[in-house]
N, C-alpha and C. Protein backbone atom coordinates (compact mmCIF):
# COMPACT_ATOMS: atom_id res chain seq x y z
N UNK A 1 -58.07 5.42 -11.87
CA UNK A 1 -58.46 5.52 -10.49
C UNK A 1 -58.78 4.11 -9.98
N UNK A 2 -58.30 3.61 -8.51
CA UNK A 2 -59.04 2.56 -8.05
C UNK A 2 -60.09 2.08 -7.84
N UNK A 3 -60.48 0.97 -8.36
CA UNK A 3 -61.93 0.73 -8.06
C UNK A 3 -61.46 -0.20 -6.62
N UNK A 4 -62.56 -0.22 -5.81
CA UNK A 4 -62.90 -0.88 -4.45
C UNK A 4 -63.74 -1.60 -5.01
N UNK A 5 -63.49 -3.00 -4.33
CA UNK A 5 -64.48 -3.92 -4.01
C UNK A 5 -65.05 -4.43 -2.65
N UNK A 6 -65.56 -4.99 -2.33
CA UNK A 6 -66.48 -5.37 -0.93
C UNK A 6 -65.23 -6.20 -0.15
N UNK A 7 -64.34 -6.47 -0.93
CA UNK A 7 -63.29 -7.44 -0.23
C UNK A 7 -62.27 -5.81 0.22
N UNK A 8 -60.99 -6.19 0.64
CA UNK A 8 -59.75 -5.80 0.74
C UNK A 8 -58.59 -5.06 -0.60
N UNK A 9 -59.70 -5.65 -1.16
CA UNK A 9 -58.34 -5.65 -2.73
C UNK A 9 -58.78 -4.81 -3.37
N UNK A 10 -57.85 -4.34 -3.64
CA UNK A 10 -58.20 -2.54 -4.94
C UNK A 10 -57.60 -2.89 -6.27
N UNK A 11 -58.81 -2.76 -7.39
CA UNK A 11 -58.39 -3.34 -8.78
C UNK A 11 -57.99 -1.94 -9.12
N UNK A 12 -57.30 -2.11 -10.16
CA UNK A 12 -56.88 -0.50 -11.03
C UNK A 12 -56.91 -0.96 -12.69
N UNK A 13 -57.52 -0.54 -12.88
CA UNK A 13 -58.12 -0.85 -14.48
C UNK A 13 -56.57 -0.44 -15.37
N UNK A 14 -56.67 -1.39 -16.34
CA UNK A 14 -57.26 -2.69 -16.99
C UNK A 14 -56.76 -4.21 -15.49
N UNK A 15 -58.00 -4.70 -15.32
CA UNK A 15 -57.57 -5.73 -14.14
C UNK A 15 -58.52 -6.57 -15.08
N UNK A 16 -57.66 -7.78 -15.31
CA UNK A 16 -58.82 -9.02 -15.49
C UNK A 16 -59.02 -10.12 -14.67
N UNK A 17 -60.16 -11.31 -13.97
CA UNK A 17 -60.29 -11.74 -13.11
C UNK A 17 -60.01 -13.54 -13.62
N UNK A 18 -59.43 -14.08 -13.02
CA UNK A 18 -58.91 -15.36 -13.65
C UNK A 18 -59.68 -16.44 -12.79
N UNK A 19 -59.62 -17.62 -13.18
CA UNK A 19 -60.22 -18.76 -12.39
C UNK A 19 -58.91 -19.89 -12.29
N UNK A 20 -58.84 -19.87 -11.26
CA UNK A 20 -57.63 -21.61 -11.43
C UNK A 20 -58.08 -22.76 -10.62
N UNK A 21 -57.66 -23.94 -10.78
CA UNK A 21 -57.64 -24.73 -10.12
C UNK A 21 -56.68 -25.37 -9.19
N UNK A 22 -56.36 -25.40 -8.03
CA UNK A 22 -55.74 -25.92 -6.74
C UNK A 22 -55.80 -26.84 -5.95
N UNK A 23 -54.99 -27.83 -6.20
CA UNK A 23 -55.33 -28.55 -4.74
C UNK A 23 -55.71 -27.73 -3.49
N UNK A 24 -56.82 -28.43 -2.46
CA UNK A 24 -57.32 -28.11 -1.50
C UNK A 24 -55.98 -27.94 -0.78
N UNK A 25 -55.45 -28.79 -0.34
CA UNK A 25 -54.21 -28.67 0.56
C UNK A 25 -53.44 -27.26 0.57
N UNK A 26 -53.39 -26.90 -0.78
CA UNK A 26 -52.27 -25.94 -1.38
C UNK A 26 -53.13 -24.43 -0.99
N UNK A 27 -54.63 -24.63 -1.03
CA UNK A 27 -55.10 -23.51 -1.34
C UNK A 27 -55.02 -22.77 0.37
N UNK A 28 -55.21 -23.81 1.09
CA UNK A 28 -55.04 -23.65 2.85
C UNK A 28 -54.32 -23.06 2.81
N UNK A 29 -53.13 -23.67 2.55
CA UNK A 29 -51.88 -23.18 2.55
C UNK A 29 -51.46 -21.75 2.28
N UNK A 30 -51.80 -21.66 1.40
CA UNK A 30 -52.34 -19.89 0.62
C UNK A 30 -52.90 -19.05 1.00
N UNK A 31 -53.72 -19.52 1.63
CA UNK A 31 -54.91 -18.70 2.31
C UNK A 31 -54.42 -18.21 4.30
N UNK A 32 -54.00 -19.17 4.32
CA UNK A 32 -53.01 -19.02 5.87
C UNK A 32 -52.54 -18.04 5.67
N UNK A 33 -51.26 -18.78 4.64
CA UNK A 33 -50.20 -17.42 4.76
C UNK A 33 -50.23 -16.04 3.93
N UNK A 34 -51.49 -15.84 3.31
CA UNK A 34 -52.21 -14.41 3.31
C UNK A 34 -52.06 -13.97 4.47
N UNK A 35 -53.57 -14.81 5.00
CA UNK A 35 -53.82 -13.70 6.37
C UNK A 35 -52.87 -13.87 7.39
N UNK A 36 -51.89 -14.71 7.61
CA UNK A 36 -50.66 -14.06 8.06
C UNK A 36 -50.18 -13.22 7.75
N UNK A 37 -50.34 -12.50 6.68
CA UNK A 37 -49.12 -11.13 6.06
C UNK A 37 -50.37 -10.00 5.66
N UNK A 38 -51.40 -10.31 5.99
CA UNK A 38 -52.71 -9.59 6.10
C UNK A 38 -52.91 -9.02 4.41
N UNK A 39 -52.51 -9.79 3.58
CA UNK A 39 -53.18 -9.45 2.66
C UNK A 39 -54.14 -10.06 1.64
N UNK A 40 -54.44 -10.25 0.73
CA UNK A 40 -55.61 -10.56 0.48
C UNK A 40 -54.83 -11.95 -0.59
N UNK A 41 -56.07 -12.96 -0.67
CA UNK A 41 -55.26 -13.98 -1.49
C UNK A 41 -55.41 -13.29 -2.82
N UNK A 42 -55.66 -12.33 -3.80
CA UNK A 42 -55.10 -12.23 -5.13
C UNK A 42 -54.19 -11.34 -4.60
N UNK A 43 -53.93 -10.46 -3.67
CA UNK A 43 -52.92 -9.68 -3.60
C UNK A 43 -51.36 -10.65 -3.26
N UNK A 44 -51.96 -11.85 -2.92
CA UNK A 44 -50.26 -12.50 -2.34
C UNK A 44 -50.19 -13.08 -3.62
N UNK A 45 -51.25 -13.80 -4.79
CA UNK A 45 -50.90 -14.24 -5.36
C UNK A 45 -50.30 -13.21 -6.94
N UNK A 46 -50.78 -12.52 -6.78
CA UNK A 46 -50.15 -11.08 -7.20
C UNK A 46 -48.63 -11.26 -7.12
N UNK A 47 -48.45 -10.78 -6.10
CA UNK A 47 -46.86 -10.20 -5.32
C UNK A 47 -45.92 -11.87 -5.78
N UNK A 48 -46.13 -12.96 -5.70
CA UNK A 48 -45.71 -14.39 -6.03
C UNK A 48 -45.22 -14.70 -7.40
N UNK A 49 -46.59 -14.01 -7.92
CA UNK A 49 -46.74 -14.22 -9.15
C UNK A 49 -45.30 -13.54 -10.39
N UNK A 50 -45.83 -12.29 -9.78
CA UNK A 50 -44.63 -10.95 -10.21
C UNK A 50 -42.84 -11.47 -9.75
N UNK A 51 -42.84 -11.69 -8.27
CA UNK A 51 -41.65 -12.76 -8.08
C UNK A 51 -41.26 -13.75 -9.02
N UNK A 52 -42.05 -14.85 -9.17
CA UNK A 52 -41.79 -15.87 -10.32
C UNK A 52 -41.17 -15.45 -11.76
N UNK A 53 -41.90 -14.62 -11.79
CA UNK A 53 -41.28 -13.99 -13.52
C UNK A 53 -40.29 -13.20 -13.20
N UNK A 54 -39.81 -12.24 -12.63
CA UNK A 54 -38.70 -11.33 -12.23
C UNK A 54 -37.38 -11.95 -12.73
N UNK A 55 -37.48 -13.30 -11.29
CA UNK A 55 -36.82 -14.53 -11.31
C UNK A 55 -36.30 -15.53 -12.54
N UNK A 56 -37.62 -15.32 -13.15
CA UNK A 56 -37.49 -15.91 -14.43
C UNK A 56 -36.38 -15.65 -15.67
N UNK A 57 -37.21 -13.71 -15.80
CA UNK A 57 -36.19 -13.07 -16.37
C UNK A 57 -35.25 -13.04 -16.24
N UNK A 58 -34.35 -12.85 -14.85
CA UNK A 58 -33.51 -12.87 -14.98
C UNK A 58 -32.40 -13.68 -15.04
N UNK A 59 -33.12 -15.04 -14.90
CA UNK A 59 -31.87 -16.31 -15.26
C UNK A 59 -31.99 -16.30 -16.99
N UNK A 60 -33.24 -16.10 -17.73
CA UNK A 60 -33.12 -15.59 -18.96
C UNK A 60 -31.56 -14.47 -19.58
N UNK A 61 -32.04 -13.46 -18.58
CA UNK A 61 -30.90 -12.43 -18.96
C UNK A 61 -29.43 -13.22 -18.97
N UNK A 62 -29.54 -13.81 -17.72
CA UNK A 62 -28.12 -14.37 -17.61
C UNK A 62 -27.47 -15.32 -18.33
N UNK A 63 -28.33 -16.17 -18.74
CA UNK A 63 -28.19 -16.94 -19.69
C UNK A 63 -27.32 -16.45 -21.39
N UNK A 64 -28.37 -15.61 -21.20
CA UNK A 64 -28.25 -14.88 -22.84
C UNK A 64 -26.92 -14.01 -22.89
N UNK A 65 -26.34 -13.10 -21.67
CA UNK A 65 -25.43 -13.32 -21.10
C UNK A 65 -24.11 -13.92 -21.49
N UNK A 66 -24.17 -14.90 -21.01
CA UNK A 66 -23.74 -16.19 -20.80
C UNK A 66 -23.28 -16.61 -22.44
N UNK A 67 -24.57 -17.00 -23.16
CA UNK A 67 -24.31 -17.42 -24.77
C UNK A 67 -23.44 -16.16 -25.89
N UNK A 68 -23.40 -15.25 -24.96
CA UNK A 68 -23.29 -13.69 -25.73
C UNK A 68 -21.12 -13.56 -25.76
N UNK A 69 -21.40 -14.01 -24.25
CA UNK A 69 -19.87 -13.84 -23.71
C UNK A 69 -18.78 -15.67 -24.71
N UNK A 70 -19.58 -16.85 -24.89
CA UNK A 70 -19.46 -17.45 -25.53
C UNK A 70 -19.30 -17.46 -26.51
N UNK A 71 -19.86 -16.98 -27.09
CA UNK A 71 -19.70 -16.48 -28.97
C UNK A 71 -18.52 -15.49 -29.42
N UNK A 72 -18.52 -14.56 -28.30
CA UNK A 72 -17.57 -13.45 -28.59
C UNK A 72 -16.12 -14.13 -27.55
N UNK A 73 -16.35 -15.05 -27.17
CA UNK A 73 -14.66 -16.03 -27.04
C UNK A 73 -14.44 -16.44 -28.02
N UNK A 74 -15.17 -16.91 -29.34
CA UNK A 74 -15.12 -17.76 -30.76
C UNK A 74 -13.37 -16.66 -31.63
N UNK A 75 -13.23 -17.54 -32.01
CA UNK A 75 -11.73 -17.09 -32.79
C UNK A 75 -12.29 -16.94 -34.20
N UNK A 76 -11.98 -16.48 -34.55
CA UNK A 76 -12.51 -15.96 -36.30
C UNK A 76 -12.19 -17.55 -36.82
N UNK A 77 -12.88 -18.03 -37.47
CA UNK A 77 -12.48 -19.06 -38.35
C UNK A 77 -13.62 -20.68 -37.62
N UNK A 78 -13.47 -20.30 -36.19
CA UNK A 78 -14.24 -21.21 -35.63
C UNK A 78 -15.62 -21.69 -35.93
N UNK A 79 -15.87 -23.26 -35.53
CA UNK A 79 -17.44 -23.61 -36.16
C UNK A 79 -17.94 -24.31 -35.00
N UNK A 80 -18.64 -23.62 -34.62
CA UNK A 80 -19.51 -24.58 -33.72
C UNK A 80 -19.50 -25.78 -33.57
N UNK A 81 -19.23 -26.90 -32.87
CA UNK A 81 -19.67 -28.09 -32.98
C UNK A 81 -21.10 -28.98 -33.02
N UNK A 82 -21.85 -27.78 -32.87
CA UNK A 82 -23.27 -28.40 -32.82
C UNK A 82 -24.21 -27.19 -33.95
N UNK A 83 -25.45 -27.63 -33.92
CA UNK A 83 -26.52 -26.67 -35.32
C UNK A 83 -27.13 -25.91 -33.78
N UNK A 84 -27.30 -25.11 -34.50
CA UNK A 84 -28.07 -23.74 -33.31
C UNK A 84 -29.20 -24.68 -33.12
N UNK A 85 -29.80 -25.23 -34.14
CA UNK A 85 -31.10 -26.12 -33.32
C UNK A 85 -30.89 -27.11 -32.02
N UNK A 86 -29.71 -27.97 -31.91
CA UNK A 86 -28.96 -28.62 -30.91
C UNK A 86 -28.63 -27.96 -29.94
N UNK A 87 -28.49 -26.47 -29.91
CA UNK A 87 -28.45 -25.96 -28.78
C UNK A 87 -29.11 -24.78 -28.02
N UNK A 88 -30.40 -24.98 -28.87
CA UNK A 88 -31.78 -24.51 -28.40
C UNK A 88 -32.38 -25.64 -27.45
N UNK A 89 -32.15 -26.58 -28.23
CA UNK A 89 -32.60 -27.72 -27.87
C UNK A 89 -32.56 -28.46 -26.52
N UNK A 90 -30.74 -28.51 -26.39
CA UNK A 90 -30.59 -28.48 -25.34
C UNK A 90 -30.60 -27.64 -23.85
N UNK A 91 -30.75 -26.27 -24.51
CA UNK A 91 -30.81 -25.24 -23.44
C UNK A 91 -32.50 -25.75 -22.42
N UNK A 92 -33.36 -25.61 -23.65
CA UNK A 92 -34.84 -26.10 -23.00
C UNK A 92 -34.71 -27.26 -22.09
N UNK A 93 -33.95 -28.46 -22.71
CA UNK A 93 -34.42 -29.41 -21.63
C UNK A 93 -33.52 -29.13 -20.16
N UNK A 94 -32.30 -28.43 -20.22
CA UNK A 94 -31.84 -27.82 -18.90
C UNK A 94 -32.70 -27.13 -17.87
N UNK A 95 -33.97 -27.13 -18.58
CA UNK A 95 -34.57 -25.98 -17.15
C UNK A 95 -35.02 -26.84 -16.98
């Protein structure tokens, strides 16, 4: 069940409460365009937050994808030119 708080925002258990740090500039910024969209700043940073990773995942998926459709072009007999560590390696510093 929802718990209410004195603010706007409805926790629903298990909710845990975080602390961050922001530039001032950034946090304005944040806080504007809440109450432009009338919702509460953990609720936008919520909804942002959940965006970011979605996003995330799914250039993940595509990726993997991607290395999946690569491997299964390989001709029986074929060797990689590089060690799977070389191209871990390089995948990371691409993002």
């Amino acid at each position: 069940m929802p718990t209410f708080s004195l603010s706007n925002t409805v926790y629903t258990h298990p909710v845990a409460k975080v602390m961050i740090s922001v530039p001032d500039d950034l946090l304005a910024r944040f806080d504007a365009r809440a109450k432009a969209l009338g919702e509460s700043r953990s609720g936008l940073l919520q909804r942002l937050a959940e965006r970011e990773l979605e996003a995330a995942e799914a250039r993940d998926r595509r990726e993997v994808r991607k290395m999946l459709r690569q491997i299964a072009s390989l001709e029986p007999g074929d060797e990689p030119t590089r060690s799977a560590a070389e191209m871990v390696r390089e995948d990371r510093e691409s993002h």
